[in-house]
C-alpha atoms as a PDB file:
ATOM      1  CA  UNK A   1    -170.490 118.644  95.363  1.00  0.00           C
ATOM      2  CA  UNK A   2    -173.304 115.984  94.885  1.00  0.00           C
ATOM      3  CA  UNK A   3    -172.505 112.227  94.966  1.00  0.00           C
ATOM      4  CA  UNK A   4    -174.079 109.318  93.467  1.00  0.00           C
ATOM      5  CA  UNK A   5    -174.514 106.298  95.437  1.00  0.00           C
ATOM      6  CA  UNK A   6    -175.380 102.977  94.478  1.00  0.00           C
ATOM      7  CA  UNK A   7    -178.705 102.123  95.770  1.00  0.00           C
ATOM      8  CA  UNK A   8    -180.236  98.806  94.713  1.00  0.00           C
ATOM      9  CA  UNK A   9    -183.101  97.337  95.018  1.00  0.00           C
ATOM     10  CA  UNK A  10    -184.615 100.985  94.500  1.00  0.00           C
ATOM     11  CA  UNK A  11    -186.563 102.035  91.692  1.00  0.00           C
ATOM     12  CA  UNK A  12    -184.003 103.730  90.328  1.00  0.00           C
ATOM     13  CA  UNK A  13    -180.076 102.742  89.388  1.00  0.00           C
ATOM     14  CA  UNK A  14    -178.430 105.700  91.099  1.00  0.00           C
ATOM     15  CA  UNK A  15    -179.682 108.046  93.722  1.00  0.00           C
ATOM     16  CA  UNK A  16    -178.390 111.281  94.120  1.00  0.00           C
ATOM     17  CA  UNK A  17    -176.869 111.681  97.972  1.00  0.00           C
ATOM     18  CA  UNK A  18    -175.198 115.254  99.200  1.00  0.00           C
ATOM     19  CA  UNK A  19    -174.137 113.845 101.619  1.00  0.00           C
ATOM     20  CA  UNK A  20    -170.689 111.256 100.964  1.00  0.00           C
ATOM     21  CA  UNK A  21    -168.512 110.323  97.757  1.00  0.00           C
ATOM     22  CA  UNK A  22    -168.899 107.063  96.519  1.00  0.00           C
ATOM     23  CA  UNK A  23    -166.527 104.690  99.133  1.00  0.00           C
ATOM     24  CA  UNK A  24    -164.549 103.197  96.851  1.00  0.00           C
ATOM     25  CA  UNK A  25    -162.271 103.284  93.769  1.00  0.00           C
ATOM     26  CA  UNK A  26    -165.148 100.405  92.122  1.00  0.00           C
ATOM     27  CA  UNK A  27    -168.010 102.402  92.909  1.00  0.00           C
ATOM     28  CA  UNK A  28    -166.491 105.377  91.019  1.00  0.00           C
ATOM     29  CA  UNK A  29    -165.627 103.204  88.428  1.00  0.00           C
ATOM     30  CA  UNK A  30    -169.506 101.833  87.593  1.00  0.00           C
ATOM     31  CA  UNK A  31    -171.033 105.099  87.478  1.00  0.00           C
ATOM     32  CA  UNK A  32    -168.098 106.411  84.906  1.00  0.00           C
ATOM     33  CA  UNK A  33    -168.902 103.524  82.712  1.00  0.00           C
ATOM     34  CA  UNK A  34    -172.299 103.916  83.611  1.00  0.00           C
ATOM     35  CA  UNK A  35    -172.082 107.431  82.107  1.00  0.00           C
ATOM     36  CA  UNK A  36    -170.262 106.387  78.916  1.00  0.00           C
ATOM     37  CA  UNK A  37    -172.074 103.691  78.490  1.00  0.00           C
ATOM     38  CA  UNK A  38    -175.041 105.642  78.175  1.00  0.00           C
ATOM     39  CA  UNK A  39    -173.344 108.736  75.988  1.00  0.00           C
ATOM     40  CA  UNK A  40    -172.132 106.309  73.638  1.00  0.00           C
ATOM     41  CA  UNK A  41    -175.612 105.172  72.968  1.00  0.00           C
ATOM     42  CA  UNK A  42    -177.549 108.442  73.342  1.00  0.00           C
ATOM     43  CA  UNK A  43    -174.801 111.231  73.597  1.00  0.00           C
ATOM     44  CA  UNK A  44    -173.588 113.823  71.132  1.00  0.00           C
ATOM     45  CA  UNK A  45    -170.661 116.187  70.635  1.00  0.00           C
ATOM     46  CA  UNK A  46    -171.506 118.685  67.833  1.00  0.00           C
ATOM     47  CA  UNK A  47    -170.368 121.954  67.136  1.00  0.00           C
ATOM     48  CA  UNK A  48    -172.380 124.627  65.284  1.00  0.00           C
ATOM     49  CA  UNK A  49    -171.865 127.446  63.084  1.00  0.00           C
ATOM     50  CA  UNK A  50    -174.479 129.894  63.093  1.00  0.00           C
ATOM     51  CA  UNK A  51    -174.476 133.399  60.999  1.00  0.00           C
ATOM     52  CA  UNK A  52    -173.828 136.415  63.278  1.00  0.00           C
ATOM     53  CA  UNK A  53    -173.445 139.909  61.915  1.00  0.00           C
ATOM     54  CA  UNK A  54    -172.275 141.044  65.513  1.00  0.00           C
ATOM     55  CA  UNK A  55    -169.080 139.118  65.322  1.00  0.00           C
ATOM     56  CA  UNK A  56    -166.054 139.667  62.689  1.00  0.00           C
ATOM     57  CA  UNK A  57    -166.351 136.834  60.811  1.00  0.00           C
ATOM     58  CA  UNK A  58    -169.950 136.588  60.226  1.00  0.00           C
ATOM     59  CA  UNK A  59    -170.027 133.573  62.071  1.00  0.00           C
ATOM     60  CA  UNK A  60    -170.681 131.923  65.880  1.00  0.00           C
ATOM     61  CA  UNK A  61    -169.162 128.844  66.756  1.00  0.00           C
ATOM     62  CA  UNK A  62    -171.245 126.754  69.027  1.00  0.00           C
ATOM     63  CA  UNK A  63    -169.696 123.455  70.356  1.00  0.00           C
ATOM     64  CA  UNK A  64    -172.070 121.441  72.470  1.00  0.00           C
ATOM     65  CA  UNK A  65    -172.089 118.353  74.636  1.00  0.00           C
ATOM     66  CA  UNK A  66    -175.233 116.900  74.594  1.00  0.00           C
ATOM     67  CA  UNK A  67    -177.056 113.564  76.069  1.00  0.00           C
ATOM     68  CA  UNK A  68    -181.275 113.100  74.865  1.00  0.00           C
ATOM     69  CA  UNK A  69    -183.860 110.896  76.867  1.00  0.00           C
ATOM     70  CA  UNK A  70    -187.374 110.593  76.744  1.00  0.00           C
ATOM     71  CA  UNK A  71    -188.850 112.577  79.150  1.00  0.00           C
ATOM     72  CA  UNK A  72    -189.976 109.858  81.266  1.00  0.00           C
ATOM     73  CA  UNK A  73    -186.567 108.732  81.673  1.00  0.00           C
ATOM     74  CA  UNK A  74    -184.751 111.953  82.858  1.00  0.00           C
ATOM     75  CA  UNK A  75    -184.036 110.921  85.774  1.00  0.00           C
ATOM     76  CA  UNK A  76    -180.733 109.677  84.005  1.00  0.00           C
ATOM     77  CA  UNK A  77    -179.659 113.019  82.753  1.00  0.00           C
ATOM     78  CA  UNK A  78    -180.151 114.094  86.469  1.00  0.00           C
ATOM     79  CA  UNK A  79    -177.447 111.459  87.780  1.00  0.00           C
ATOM     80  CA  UNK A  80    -175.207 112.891  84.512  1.00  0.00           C
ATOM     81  CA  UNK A  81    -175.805 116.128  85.074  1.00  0.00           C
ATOM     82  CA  UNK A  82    -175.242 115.614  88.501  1.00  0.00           C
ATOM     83  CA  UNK A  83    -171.970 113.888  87.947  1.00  0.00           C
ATOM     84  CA  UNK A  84    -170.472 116.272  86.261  1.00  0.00           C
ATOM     85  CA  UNK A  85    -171.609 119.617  88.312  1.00  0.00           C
ATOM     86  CA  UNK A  86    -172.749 121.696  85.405  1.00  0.00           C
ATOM     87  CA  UNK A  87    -174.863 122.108  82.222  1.00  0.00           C
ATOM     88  CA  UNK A  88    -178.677 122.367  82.050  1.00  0.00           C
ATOM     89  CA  UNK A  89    -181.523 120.071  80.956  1.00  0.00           C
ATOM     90  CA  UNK A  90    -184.243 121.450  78.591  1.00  0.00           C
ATOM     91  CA  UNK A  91    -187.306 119.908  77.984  1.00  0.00           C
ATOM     92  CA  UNK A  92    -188.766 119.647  73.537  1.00  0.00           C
ATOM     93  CA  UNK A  93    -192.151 119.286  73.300  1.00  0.00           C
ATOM     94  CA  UNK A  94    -191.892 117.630  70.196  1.00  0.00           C
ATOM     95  CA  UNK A  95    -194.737 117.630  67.549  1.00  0.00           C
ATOM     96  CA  UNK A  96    -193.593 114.645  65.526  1.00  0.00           C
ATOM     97  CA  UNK A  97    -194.134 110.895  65.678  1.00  0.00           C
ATOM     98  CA  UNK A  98    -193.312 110.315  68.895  1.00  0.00           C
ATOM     99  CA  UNK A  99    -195.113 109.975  72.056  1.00  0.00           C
ATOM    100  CA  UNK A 100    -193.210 112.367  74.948  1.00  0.00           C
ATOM    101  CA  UNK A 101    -191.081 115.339  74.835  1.00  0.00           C
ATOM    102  CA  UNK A 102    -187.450 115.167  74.871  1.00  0.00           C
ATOM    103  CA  UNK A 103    -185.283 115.811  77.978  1.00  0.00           C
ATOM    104  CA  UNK A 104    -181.649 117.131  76.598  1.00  0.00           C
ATOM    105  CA  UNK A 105    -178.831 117.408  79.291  1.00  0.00           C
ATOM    106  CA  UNK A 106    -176.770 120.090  77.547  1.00  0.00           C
ATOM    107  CA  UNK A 107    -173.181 121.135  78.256  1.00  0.00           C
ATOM    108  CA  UNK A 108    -172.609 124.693  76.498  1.00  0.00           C
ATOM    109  CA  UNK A 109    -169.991 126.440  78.377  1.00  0.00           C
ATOM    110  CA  UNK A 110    -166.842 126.478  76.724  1.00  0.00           C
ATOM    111  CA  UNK A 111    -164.846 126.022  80.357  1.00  0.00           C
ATOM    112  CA  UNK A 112    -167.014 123.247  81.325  1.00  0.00           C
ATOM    113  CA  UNK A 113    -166.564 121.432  78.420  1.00  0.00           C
ATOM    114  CA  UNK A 114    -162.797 121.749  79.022  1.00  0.00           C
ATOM    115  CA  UNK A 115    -162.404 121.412  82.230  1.00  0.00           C
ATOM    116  CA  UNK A 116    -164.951 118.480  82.697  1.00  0.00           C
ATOM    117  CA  UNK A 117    -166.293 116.904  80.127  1.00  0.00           C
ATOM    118  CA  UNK A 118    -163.319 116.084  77.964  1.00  0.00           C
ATOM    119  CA  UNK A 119    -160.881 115.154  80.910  1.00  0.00           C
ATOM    120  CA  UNK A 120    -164.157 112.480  81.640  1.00  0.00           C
ATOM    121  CA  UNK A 121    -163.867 111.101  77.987  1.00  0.00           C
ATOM    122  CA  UNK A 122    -160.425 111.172  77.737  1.00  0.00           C
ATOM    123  CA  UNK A 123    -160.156 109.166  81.034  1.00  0.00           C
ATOM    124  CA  UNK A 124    -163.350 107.432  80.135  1.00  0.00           C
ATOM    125  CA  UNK A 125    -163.066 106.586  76.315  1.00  0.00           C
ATOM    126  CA  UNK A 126    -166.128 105.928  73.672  1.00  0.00           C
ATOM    127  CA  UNK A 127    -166.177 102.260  72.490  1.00  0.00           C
ATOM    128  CA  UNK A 128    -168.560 103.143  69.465  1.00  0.00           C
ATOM    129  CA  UNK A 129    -167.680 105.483  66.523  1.00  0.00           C
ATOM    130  CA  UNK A 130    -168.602 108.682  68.589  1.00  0.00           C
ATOM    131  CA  UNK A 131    -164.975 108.023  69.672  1.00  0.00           C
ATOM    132  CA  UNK A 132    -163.939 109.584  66.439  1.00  0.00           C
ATOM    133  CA  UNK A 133    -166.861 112.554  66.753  1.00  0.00           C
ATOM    134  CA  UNK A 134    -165.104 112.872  70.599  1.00  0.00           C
ATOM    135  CA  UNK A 135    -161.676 113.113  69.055  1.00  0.00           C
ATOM    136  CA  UNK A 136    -162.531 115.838  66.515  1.00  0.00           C
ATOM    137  CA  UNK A 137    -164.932 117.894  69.134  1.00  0.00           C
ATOM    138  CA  UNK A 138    -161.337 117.828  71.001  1.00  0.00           C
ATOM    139  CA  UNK A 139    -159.311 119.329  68.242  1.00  0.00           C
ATOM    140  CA  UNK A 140    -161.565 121.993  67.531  1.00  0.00           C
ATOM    141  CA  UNK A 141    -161.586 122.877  71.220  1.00  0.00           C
ATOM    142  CA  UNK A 142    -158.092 123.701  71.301  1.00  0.00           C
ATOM    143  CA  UNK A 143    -158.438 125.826  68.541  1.00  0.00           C
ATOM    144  CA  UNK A 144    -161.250 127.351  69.768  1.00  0.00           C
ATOM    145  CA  UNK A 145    -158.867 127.873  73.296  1.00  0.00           C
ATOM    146  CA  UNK A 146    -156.394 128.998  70.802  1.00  0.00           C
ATOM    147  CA  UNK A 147    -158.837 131.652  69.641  1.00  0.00           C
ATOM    148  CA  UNK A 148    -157.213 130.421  66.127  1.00  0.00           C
ATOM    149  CA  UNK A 149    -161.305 131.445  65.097  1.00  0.00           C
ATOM    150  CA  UNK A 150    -160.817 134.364  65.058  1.00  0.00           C
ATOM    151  CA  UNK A 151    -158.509 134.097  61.505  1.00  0.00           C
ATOM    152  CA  UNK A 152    -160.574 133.151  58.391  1.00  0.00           C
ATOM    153  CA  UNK A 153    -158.171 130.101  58.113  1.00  0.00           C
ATOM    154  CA  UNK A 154    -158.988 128.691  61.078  1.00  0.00           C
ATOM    155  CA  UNK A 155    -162.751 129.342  60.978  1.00  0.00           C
ATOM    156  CA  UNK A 156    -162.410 127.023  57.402  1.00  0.00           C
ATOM    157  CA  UNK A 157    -160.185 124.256  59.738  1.00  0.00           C
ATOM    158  CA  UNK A 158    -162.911 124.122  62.255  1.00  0.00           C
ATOM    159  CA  UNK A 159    -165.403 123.858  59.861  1.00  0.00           C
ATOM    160  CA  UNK A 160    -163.673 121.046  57.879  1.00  0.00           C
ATOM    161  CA  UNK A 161    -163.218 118.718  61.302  1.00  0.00           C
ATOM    162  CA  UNK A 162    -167.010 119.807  62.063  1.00  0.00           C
ATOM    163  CA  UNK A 163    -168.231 118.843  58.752  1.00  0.00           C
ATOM    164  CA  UNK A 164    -166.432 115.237  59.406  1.00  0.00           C
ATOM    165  CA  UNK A 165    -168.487 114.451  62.603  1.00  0.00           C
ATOM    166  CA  UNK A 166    -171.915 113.051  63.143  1.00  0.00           C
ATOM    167  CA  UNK A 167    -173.883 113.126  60.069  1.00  0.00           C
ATOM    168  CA  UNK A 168    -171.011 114.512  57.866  1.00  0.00           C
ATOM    169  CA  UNK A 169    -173.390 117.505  56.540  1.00  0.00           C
ATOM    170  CA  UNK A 170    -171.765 119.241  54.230  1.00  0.00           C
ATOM    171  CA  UNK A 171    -170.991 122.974  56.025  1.00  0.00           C
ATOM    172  CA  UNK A 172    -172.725 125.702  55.737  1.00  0.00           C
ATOM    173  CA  UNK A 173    -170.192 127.535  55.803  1.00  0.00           C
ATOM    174  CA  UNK A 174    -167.929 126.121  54.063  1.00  0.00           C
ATOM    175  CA  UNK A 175    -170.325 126.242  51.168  1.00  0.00           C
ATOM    176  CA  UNK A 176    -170.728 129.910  51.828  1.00  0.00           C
ATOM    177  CA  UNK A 177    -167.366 130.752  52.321  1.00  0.00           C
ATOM    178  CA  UNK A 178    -166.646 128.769  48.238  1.00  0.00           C
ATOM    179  CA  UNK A 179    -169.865 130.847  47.253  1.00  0.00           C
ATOM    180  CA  UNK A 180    -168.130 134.096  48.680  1.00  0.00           C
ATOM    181  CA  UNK A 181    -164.496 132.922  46.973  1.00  0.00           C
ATOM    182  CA  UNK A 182    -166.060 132.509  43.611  1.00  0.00           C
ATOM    183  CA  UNK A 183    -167.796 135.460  43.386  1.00  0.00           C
ATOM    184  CA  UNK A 184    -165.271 137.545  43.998  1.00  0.00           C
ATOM    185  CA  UNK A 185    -162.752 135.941  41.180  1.00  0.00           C
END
């Protein structure tokens, strides 16, 4: 596994060192709240559901743990990425208003996300709202581990704690599932 190690004055907060875990207890302890810290301000748990005709339901759930940088700062998502041992980081070349592409350190796989990110932000709790975004991301998780998706009733529970996270957009699905139920009264 890859350690972090405090080196100051350097450049940089954290270096990345294969070589030893951090010594102690405390140095564990700043890069944790390091990492939340940083995921409360520019972190994201979101969970998508996108249309699918291969699958039963129509539907793909996608839940995602995700942290965005400027691109001249990901050297941050390295030390989180390299923290927690998994994920990827893409880079956006974004055509908008802004000046540099967009690093995003992106946690996809399902096991990952349960066997390492959400024991980290349970042991590591959010101190902004994205507490309440973490808490819901967790629920639908253990449906999800449930495989309680797979039953139209569950698909609408997911998509009812989804559609309270974040931005609160309305669902799509949700919408399309009252579209379907009224046109077949």
């Amino acid at each position: 596994m890859v350690y972090l190690t405090h080196s100051m004055p350097s450049k940089n907060l954290w270096s990345v060192s294969l070589e030893k875990a951090p010594d102690n207890q405390q140095e564990r302890l700043e890069i944790a709240n390091w990492i939340r810290g940083f995921v409360d301000g520019e972190g994201c748990f979101s969970v998508s559901f996108i249309r699918n005709s291969t699958t039963s339901s129509g539907w793909q759930i996608f839940p995602e743990f995700v942290v965005t940088q400027g691109v001249k700062s990901k050297h941050a998502l390295e030390i989180i990425k390299e923290w927690f041992g998994c994920g990827a980081i893409y880079i956006n070349n974004r055509y908008d208003n802004h000046t540099e592409p967009l690093a995003r350190y992106c946690v996809r796989s399902k096991r990952d996300l349960k066997e390492k990110i959400i024991p980290f932000f349970q042991q590591n709790p959010l101190i902004t709202s994205k507490q309440k975004d973490f808490d819901y991301f967790v629920k639908i998780m253990n449906l999800l581990n449930k495989e309680i998706y797979k039953m139209p009733a569950g698909l609408k529970k997911i998509a009812q704690y989804v559609q309270k996270m974040n931005r609160k957009v309305p669902s799509r699905f949700l919408e399309s599932s009252e579209t379907t139920r009224r046109t077949r009264k």
